[in-house]
Protein backbone atom coordinates (compact mmCIF):
# COMPACT_ATOMS: atom_id res chain seq x y z
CA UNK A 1 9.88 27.90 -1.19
CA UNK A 2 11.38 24.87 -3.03
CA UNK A 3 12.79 25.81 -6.22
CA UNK A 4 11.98 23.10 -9.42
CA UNK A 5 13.83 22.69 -11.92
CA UNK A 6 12.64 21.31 -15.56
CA UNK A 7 14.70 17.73 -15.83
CA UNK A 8 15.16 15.64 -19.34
CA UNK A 9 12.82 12.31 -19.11
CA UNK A 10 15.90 10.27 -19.14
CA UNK A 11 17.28 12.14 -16.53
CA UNK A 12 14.05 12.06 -14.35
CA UNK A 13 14.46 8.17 -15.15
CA UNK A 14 17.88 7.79 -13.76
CA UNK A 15 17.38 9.44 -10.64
CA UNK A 16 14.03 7.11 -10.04
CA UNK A 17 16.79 4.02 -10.89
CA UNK A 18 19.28 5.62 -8.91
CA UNK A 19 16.62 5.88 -5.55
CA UNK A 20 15.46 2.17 -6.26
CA UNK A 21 18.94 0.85 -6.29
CA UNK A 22 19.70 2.43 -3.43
CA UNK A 23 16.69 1.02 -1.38
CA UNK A 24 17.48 -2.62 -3.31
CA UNK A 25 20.43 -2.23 -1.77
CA UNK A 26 19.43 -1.18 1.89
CA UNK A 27 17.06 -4.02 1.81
CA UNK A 28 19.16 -6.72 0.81
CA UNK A 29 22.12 -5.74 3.38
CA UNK A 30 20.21 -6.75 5.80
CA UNK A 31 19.60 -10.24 5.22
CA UNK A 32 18.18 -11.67 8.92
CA UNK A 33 15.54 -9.31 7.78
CA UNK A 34 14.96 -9.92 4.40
CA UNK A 35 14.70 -13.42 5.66
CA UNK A 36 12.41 -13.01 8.13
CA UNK A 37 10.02 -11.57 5.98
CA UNK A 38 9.53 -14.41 3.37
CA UNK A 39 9.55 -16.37 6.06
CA UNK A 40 6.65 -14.69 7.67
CA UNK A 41 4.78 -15.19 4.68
CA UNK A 42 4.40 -18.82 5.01
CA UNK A 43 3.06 -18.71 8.80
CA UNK A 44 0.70 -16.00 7.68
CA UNK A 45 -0.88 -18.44 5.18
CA UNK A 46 -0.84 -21.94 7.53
CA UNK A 47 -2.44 -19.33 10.03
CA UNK A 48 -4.96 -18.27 7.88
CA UNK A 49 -5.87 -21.42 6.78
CA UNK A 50 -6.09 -22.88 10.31
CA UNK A 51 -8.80 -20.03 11.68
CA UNK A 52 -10.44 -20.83 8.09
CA UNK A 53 -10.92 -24.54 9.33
CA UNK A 54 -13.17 -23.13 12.13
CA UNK A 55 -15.46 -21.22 9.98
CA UNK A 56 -18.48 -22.35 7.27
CA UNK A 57 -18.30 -21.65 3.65
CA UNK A 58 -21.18 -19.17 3.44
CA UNK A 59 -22.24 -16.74 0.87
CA UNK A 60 -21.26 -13.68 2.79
CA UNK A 61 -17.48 -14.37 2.01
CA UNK A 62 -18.29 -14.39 -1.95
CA UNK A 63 -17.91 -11.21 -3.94
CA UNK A 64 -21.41 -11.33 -5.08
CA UNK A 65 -23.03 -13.00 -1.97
CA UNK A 66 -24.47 -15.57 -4.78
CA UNK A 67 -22.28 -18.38 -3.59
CA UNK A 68 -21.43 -20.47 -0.60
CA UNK A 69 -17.20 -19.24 -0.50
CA UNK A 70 -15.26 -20.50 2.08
CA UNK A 71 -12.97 -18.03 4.61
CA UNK A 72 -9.72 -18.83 3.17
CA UNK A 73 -10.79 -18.01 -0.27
CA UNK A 74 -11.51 -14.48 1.93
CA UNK A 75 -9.07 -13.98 4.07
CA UNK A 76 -6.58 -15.10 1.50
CA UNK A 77 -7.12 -12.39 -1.21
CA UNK A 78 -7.43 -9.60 1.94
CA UNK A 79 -4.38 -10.20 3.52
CA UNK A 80 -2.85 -10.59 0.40
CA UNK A 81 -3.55 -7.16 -1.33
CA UNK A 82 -3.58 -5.44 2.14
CA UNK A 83 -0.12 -5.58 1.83
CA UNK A 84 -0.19 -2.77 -0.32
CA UNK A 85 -1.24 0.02 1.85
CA UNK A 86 0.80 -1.59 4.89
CA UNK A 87 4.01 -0.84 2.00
CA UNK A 88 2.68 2.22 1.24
CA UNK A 89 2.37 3.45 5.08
CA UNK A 90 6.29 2.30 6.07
CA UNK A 91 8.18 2.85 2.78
CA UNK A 92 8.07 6.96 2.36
CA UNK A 93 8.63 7.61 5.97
CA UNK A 94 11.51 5.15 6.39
CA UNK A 95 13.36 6.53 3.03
CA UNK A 96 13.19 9.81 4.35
CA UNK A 97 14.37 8.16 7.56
CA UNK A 98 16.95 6.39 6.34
CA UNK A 99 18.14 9.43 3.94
CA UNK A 100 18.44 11.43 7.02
CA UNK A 101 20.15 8.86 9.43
CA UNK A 102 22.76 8.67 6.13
CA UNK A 103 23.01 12.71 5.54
CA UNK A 104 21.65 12.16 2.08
CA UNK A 105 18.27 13.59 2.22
CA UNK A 106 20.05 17.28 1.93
CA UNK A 107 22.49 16.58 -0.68
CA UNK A 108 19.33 15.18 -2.84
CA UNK A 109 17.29 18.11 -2.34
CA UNK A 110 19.97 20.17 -3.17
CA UNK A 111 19.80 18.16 -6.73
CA UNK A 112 17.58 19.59 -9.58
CA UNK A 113 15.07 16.76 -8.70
CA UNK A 114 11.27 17.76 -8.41
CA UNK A 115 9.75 16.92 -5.17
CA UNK A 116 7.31 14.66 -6.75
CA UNK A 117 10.58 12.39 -8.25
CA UNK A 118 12.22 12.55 -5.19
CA UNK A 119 8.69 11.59 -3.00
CA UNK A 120 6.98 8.57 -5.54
CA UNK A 121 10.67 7.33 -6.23
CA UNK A 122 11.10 6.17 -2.44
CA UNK A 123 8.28 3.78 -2.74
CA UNK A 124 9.61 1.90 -6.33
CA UNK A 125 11.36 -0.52 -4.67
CA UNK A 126 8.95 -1.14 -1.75
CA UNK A 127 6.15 -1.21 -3.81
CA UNK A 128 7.81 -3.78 -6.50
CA UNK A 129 9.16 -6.11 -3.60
CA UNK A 130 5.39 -6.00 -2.25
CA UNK A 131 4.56 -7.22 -5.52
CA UNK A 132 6.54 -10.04 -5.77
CA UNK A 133 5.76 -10.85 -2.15
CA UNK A 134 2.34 -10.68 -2.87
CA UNK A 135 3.11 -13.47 -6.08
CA UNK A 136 4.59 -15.81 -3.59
CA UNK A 137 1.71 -15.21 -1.19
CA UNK A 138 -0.56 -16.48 -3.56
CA UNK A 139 1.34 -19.15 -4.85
CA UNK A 140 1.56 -20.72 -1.25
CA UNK A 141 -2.35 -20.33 -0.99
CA UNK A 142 -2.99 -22.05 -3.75
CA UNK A 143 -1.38 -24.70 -2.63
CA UNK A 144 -3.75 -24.64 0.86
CA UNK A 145 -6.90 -24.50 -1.47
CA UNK A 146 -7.40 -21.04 -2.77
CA UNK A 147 -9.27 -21.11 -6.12
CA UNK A 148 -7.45 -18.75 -8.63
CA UNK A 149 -8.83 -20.49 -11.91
CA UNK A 150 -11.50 -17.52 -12.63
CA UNK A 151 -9.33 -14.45 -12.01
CA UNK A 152 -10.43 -11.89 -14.60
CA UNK A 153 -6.87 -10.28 -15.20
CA UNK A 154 -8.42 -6.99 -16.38
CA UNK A 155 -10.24 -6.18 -12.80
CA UNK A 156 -7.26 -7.42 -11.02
CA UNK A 157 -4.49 -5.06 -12.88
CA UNK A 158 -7.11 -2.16 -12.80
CA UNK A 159 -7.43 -2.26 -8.78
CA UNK A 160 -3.86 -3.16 -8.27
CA UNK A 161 -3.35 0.16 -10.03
CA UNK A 162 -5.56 1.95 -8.54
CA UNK A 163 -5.31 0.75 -4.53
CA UNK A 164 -1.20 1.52 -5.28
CA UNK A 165 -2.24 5.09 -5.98
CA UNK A 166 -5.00 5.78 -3.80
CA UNK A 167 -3.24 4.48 -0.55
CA UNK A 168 0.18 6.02 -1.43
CA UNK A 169 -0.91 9.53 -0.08
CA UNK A 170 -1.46 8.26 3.15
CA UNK A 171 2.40 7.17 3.18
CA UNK A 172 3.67 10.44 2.14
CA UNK A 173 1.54 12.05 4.74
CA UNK A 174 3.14 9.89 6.93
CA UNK A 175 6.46 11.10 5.83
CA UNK A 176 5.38 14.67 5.50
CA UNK A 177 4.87 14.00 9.33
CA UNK A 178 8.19 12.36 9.61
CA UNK A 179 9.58 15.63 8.28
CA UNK A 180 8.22 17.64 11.21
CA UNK A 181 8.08 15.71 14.28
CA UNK A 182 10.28 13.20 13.34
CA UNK A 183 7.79 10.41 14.03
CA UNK A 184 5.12 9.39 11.75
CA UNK A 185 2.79 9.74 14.55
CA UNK A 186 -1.19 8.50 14.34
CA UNK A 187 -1.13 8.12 10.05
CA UNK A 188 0.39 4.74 10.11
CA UNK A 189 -1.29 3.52 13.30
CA UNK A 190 -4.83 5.06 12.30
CA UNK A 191 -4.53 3.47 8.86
CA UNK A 192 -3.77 -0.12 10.11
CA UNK A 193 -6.05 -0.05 12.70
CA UNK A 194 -9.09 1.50 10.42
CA UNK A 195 -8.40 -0.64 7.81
CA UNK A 196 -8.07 -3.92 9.79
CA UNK A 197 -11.76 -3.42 11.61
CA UNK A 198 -13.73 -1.94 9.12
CA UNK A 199 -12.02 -2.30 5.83
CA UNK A 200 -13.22 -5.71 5.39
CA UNK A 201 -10.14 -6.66 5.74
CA UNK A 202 -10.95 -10.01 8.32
CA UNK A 203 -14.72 -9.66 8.22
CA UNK A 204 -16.96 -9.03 5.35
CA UNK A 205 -18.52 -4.83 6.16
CA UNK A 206 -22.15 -6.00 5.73
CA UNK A 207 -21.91 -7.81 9.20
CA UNK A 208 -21.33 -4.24 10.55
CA UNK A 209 -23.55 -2.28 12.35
CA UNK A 210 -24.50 0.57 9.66
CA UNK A 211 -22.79 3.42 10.84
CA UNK A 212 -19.29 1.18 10.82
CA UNK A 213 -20.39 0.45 7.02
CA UNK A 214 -20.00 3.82 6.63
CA UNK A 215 -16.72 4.27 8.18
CA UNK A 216 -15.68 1.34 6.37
CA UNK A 217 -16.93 2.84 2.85
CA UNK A 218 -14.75 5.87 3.51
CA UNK A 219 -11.36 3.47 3.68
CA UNK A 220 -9.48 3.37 0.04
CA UNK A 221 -8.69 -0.60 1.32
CA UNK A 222 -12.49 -1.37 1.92
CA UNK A 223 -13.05 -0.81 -2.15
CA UNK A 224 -9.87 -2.05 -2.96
CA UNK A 225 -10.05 -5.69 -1.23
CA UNK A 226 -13.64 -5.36 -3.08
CA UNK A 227 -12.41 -5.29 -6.16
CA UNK A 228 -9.68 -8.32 -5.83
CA UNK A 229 -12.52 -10.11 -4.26
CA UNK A 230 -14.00 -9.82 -7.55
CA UNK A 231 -11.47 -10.28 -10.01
CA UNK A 232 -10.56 -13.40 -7.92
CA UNK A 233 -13.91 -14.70 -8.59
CA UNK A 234 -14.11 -13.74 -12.18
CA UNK A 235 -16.39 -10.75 -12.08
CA UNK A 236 -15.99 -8.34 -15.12
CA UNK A 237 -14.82 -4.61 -14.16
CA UNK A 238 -18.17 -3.32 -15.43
CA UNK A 239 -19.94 -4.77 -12.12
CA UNK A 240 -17.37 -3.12 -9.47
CA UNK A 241 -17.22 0.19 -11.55
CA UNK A 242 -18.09 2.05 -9.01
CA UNK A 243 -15.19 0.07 -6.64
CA UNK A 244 -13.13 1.86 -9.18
CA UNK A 245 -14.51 4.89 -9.61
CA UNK A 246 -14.25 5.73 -5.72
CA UNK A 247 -10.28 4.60 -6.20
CA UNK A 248 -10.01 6.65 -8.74
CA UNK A 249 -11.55 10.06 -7.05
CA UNK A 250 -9.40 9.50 -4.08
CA UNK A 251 -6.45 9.36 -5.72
CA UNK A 252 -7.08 12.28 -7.83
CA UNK A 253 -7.90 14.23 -4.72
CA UNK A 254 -5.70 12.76 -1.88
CA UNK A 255 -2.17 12.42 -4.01
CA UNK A 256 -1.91 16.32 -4.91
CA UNK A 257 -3.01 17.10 -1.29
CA UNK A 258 -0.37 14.83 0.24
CA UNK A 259 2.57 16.41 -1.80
CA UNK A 260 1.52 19.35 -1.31
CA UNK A 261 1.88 19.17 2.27
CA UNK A 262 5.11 17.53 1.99
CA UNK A 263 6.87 20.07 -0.09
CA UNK A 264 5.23 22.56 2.69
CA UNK A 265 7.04 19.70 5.63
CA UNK A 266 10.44 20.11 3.60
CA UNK A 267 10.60 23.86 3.55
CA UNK A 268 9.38 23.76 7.35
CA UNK A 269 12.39 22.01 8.02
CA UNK A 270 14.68 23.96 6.07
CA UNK A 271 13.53 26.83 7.71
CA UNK A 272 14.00 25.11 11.38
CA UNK A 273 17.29 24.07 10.54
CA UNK A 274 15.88 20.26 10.98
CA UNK A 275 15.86 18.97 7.49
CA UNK A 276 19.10 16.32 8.45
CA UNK A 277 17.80 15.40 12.02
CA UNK A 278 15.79 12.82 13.22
């Protein structure tokens, strides 16, 4: 079993900076890459805004279905925040990755860090470079037409909150996975997929047949992209409480579960002799 030992706050701190430097780092020394992926950005929104060209405003794009909204204004927001849980999915299974391609992932655990440090810590600097990403995103859409004048800042900041939580368990299952087989297997392919056809993510779930809706209503994304629908259009939080409330019970649930079964993955490995592989 993994042995934890009680750390000092500041202490805990400095080892979170210490794995987000580390990452910042990584990142940036590959700049073809880092490139490539604000440039991606850009095509993503003329793309968007293209297919949105072909396609009537119409209520069933609006986040109360009380207005004629036009795809864009949809699409926009989606893609935007969807970024999230594609962050989520990559960034704990490639920093376990890249700690054991470097040799670093034993020396670490061999550190008084808690599992939980060492786990949420890989996804600080993925997570803040999504957010800035996601900035820029917007910023460009605006530009294209996307109405951002009504965004109730309260509903937006809860949901960001809360879709960062909820669909960061299904990265660390992914690298709990990692851990074992080496490959992240169906998590992040099953996520993306799920997510992209009935999440809402391209087409509003009430022009599903029912038993999709369903499906869809079990995603984390589906009443995430709800809920930035929402704040985008200037609905108070009160009216997508129960968008929140679902967030809020996965989380609770699924983010003890999926460390869980990574600190199980970890001593697996160390028992197999595989912790350094991959």
């Amino acid at each position: 079993m993994t042995a934890t030992v009680s750390l000092p706050e500041s202490s805990r701190w400095s080892r979170v900076a210490a794995i987000f430097r580390r990452d910042a780092i990584v990142a940036l020394s590959y700049p073809g890459n880092f490139a490539l992926s604000w440039l991606s950005i850009i095509i993503q929104v003329v793309v968007a805004w293209y297919i949105s060209r072909l396609i009537d405003d119409s209520p069933k794009f609006s986040a109360t279905g009380a207005v004629a909204t036009s795809y864009f204004q949809y699409i926009a927001i989606n893609t935007a925040f969807v970024r999230f849980q594609t962050a989520a999915l990559n960034s704990f299974a490639e920093s376990i990755r890249d700690a054991q391609l470097t040799g670093t992932l034993e020396v670490v655990l061999s550190t008084p860090t808690r599992m939980t440090t060492l786990v949420l810590s890989s996804a600080v600097w993925s997570m803040t470079y999504t957010v800035l990403q996601t900035a820029v995103y917007l910023a460009i859409c605006v530009l294209f037409g996307l109405d951002l004048r009504h965004v109730d800042a309260v509903t937006a900041l809860v949901f960001l909150i809360l879709t960062v939580t909820s669909v960061a368990p299904l990265g660390v299952l992914a690298a709990a996975l990692s851990m074992v087989i080496k490959k992240t297997g169906p998590v992040e392919f099953l996520s993306t997929a799920t997510a992209s056809l009935f999440g809402g993510v391209y087409l509003p779930l009430r022009l599903l047949p029912h038993w999709l809706q369903v499906v869809g209503w079990t995603l984390p994304i589906t009443h995430a992209l709800n809920g930035f629908r929402a704040a985008a259009s200037g609905v108070p939080l009160a009216q997508v409480a129960g968008d929140a409330l679902w967030l809020l019970v996965a989380s609770a649930i699924l983010m003890p579960l999926s460390l869980w079964l990574f600190a199980r993955s970890v001593d697996k490995a160390r028992v197999d002799g595989t912790l350094s592989m991959y």
